[in-house]
C-alpha atoms as a PDB file:
ATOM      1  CA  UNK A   1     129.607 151.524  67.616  1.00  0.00           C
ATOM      2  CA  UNK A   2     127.889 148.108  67.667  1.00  0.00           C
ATOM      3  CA  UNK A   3     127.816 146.152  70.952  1.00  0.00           C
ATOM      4  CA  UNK A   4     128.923 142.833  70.663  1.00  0.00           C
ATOM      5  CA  UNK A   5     125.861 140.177  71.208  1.00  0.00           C
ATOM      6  CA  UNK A   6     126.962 137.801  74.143  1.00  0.00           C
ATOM      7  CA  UNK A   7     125.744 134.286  73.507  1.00  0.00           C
ATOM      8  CA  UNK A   8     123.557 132.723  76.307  1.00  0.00           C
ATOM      9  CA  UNK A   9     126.010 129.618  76.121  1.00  0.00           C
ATOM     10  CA  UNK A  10     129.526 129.327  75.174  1.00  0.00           C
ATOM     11  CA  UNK A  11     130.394 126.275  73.015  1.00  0.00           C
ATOM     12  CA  UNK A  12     132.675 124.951  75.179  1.00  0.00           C
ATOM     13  CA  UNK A  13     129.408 124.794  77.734  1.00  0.00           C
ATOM     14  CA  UNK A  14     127.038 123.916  75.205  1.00  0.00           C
ATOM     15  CA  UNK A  15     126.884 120.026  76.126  1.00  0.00           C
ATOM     16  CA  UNK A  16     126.964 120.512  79.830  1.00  0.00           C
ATOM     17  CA  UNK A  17     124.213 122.675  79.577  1.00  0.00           C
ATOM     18  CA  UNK A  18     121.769 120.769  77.581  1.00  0.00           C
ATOM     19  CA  UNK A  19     122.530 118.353  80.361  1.00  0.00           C
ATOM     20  CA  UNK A  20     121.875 120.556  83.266  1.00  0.00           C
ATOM     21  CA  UNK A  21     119.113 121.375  80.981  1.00  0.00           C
ATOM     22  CA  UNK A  22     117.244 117.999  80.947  1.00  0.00           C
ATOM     23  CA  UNK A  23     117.566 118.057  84.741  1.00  0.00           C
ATOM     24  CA  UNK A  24     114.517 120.614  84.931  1.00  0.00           C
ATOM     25  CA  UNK A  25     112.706 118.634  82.510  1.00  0.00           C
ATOM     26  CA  UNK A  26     113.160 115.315  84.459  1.00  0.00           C
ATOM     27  CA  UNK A  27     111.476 117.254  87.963  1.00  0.00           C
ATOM     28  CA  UNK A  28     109.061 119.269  86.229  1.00  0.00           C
ATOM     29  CA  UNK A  29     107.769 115.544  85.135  1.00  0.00           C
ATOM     30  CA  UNK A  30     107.456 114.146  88.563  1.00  0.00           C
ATOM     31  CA  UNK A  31     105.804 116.953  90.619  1.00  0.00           C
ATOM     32  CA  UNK A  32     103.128 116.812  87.583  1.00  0.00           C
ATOM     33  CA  UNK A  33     102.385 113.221  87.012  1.00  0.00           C
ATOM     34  CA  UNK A  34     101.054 112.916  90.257  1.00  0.00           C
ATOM     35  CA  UNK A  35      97.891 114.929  90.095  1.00  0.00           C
ATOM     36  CA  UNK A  36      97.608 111.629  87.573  1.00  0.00           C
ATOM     37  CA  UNK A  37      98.197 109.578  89.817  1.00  0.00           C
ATOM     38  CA  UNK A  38      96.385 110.726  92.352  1.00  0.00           C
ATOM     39  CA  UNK A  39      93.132 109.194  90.748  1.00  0.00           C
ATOM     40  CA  UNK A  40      94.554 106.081  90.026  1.00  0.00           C
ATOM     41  CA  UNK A  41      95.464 105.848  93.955  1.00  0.00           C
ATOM     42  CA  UNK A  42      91.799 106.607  95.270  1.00  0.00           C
ATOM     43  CA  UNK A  43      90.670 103.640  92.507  1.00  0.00           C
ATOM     44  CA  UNK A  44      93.106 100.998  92.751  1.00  0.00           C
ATOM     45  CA  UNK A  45      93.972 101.224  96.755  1.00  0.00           C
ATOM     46  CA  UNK A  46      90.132 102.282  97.304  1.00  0.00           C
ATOM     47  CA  UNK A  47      91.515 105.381  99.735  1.00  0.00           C
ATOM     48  CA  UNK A  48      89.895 108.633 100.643  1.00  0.00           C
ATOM     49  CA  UNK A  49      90.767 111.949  98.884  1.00  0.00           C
ATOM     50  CA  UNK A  50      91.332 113.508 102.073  1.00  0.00           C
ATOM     51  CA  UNK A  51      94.107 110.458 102.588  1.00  0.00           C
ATOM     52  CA  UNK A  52      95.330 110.808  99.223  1.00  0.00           C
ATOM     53  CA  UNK A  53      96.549 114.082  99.838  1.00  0.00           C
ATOM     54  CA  UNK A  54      99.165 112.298 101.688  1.00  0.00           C
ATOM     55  CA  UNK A  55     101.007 111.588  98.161  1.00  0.00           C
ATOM     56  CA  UNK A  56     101.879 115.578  97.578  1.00  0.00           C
ATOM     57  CA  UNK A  57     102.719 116.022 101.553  1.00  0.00           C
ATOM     58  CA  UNK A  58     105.225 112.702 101.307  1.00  0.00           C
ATOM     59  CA  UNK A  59     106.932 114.519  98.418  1.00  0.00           C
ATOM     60  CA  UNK A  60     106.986 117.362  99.689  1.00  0.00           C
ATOM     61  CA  UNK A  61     108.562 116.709 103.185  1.00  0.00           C
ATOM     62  CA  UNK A  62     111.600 115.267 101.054  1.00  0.00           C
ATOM     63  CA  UNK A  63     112.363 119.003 100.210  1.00  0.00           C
ATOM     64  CA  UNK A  64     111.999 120.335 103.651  1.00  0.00           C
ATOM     65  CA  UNK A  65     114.411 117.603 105.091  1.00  0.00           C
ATOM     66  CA  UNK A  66     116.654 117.148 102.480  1.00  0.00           C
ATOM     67  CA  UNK A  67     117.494 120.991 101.688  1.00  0.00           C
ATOM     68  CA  UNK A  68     119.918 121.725 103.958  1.00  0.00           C
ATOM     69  CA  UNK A  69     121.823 118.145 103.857  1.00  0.00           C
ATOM     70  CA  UNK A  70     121.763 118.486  99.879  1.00  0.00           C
ATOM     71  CA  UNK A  71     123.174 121.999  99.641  1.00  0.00           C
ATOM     72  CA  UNK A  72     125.816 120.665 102.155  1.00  0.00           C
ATOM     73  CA  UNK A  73     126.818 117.546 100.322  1.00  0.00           C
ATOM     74  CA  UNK A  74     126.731 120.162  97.110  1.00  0.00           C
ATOM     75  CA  UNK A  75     129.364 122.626  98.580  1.00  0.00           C
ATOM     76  CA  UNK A  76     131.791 119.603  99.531  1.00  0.00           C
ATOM     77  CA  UNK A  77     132.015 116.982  96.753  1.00  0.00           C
ATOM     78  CA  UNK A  78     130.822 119.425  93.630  1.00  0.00           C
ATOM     79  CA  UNK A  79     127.538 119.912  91.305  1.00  0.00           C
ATOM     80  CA  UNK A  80     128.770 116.900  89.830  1.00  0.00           C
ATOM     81  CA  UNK A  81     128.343 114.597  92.478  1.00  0.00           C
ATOM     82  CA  UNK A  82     125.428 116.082  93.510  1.00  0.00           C
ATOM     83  CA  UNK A  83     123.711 115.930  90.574  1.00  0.00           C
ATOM     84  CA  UNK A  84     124.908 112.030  90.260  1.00  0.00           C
ATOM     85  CA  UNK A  85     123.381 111.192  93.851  1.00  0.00           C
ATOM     86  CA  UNK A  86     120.192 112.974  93.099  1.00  0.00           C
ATOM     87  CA  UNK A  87     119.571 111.222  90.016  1.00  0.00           C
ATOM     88  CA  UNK A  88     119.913 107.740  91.672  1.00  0.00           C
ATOM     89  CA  UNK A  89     117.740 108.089  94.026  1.00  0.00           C
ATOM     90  CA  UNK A  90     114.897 109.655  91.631  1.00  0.00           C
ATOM     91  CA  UNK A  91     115.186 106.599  89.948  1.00  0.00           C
ATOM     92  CA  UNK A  92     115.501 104.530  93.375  1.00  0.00           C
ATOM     93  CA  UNK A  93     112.340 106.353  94.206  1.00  0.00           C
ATOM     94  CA  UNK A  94     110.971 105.290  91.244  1.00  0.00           C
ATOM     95  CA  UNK A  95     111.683 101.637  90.883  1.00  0.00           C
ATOM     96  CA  UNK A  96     110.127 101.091  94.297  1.00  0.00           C
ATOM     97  CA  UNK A  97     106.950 101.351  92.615  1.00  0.00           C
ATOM     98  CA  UNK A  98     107.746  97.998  91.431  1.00  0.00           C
ATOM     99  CA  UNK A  99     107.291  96.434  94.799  1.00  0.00           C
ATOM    100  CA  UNK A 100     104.810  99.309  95.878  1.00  0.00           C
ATOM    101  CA  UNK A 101     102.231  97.563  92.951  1.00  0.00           C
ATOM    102  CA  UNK A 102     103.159  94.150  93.921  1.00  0.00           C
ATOM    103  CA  UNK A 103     102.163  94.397  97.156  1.00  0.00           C
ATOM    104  CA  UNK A 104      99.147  97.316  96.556  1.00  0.00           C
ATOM    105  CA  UNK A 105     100.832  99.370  99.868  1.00  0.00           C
ATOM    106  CA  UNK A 106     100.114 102.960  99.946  1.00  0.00           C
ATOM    107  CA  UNK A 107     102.600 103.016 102.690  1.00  0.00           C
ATOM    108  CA  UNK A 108     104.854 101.753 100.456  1.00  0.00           C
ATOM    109  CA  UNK A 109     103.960 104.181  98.039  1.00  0.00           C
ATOM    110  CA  UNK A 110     104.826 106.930  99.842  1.00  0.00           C
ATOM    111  CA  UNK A 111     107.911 106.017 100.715  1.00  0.00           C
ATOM    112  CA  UNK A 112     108.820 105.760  97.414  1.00  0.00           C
ATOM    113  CA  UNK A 113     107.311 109.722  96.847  1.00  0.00           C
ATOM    114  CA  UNK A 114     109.769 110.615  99.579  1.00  0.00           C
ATOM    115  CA  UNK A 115     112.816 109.598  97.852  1.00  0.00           C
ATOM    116  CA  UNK A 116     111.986 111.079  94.906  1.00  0.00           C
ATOM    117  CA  UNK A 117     111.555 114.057  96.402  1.00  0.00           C
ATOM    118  CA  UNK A 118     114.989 114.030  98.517  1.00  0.00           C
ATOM    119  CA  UNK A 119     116.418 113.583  94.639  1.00  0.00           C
ATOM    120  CA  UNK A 120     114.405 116.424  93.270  1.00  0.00           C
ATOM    121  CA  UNK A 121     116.056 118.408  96.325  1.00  0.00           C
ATOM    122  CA  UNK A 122     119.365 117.238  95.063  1.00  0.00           C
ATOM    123  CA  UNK A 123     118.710 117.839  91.745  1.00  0.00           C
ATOM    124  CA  UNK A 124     117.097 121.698  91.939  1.00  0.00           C
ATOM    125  CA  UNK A 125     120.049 122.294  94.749  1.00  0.00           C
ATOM    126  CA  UNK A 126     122.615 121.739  92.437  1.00  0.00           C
ATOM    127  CA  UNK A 127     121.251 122.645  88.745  1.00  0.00           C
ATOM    128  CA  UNK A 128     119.523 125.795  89.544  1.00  0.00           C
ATOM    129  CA  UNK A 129     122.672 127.860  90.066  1.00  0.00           C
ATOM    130  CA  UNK A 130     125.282 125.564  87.929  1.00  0.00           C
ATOM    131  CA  UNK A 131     122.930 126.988  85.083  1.00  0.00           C
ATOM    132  CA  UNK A 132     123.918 130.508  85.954  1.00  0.00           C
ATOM    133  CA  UNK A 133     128.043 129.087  85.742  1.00  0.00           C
ATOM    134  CA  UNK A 134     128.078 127.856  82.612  1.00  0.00           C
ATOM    135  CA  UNK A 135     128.788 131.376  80.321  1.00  0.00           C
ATOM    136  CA  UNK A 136     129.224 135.009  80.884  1.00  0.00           C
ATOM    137  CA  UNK A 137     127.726 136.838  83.990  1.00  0.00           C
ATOM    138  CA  UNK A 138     125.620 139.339  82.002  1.00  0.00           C
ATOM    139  CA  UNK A 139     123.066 136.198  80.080  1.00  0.00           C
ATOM    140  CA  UNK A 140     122.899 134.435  83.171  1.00  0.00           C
ATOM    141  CA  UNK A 141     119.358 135.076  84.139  1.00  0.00           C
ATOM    142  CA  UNK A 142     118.674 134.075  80.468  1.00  0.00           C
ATOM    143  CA  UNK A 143     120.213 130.879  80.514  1.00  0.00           C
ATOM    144  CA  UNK A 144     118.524 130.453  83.670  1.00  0.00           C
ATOM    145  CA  UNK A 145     114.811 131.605  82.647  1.00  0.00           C
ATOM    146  CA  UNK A 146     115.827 129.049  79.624  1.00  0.00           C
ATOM    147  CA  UNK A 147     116.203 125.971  81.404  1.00  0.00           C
ATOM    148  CA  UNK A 148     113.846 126.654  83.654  1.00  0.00           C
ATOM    149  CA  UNK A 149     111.149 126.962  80.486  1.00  0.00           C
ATOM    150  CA  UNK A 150     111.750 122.909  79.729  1.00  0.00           C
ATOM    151  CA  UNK A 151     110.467 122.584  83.761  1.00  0.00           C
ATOM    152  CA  UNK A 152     107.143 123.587  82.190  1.00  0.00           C
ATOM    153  CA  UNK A 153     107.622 121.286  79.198  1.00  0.00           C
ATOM    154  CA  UNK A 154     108.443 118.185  81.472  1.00  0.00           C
ATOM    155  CA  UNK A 155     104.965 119.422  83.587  1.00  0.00           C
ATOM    156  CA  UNK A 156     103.305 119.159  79.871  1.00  0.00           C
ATOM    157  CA  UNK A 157     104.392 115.821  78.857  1.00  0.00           C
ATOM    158  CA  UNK A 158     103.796 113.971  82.197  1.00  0.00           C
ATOM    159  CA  UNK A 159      99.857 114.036  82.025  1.00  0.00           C
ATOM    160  CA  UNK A 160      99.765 112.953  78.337  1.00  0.00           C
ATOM    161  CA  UNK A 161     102.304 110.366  78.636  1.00  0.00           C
ATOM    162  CA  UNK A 162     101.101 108.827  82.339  1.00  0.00           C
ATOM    163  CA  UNK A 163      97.479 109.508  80.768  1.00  0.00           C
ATOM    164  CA  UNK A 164      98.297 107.492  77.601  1.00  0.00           C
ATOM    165  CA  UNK A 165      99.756 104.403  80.102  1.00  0.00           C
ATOM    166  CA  UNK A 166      97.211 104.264  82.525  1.00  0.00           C
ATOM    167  CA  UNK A 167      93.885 105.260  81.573  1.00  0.00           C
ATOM    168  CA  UNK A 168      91.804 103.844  78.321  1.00  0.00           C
ATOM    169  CA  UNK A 169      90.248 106.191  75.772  1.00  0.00           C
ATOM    170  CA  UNK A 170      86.929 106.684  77.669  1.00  0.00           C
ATOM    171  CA  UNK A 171      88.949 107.868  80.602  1.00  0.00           C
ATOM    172  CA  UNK A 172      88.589 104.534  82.960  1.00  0.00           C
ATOM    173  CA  UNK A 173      91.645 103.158  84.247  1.00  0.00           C
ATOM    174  CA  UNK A 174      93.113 100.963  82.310  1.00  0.00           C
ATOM    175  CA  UNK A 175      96.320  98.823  82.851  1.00  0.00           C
ATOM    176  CA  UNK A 176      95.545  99.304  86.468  1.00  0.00           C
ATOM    177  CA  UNK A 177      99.985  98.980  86.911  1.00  0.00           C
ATOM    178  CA  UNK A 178     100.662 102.448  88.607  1.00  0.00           C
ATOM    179  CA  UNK A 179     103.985 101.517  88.412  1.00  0.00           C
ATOM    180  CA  UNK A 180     104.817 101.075  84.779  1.00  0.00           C
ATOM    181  CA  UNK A 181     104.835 105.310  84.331  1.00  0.00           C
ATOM    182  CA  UNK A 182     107.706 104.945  87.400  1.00  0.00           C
ATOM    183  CA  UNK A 183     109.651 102.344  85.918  1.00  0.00           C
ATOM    184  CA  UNK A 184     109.943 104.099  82.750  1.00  0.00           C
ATOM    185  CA  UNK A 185     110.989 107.539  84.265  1.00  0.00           C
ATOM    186  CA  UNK A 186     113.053 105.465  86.473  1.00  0.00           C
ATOM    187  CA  UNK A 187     115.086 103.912  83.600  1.00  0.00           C
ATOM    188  CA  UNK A 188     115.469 107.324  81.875  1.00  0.00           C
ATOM    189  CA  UNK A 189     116.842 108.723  84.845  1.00  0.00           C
ATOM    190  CA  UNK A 190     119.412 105.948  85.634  1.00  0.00           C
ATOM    191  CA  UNK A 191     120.607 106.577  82.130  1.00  0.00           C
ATOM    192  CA  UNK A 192     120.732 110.303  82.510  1.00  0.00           C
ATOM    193  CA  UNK A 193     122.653 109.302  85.954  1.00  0.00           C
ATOM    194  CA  UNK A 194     124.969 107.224  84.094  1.00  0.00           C
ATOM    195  CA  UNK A 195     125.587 109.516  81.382  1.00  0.00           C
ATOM    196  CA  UNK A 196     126.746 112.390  83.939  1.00  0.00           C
ATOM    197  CA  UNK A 197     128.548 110.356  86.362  1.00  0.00           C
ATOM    198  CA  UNK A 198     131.000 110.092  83.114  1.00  0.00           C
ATOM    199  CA  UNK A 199     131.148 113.420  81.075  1.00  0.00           C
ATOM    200  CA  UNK A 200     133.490 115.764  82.958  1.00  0.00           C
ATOM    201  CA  UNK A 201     131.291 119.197  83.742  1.00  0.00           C
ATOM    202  CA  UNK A 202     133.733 122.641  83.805  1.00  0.00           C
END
């Protein structure tokens, strides 16, 4: 007898997924466009290497203190929600680049890391196992391994398209704005935001 084939996602999850999907996209994006910007930092605030390492660390430490409050928030007010308040302040995080390049503060700068990282705890908190919810139990580590491919695609696109803003073709810096990749991304995610804070998610 032939087995029925079980789809990876039910139609009545398709949308949500694609969603949830674009979340893994939108963090594989900003852990890679910093080794980017990481150049740009040394040239344009005339800093160490050794003190640039300081941009990864700031981002980082936004995971190790925001896991536990995230996955607490998560469990009370819903993926939802948590997804919502993740996305805002990734793109909080991000539009303080704006006053980060006015002002040319590193400090500044790393502040701004640090909320994007407390997002991208919010974010990977939430959409990691609402992935695994959204069909039957036996394709959930396919739906899972799925999303989790566009992660890879978002750590693709962010060298080429932070390249293609801030360096020239000989590989010199160019606008010298290490902000305008952050105030894009930050746009795209308040829209993304927007978008889920109205779509009702099973």
């Amino acid at each position: 007898m032939k087995q029925k084939r079980i789809p990876l996602v039910g139609r009545q999850y398709l949308v949500p997924f694609i969603l949830i999907t674009s979340l893994f996209f939108l963090w594989g994006f900003a852990h890679a466009i910093l080794n980017v910007l990481n150049k740009h930092f040394q040239e344009i605030l005339d800093i160490t290497k050794t003190h640039s390492a300081f941009i990864q660390m700031t981002m980082y430490m936004g995971y190790f203190i925001m896991a536990i409050p995230a996955g607490l928030f998560i469990s009370r007010f819903g993926y939802r929600r948590g997804v919502v308040f993740g996305l805002l302040l990734y793109s909080i995080g991000s539009l303080l680049f704006i006053p980060g390049q006015q002002y040319l503060s590193f400090n500044l700068f790393l502040f701004a890391l640090f909320v994007i990282g407390c997002g991208l705890t919010f974010l990977e908190t939430a959409a990691n196992p609402y992935a695994t919810e959204l069909g039957a139990k036996e394709t959930a580590a396919s739906r899972l391994n799925f999303a989790q491919s566009f992660n890879g695609l978002g750590c693709i696109c962010a060298p080429v398209l932070a390249g293609l803003l801030l360096f020239s073709k000989d590989g010199q810096t160019g606008s010298g704005n290490v902000a305008l990749p952050y105030i894009c991304m930050g746009l795209v995610v308040l829209l993304v935001a927007l978008v889920f804070s109205r779509i009702k998610l099973p």
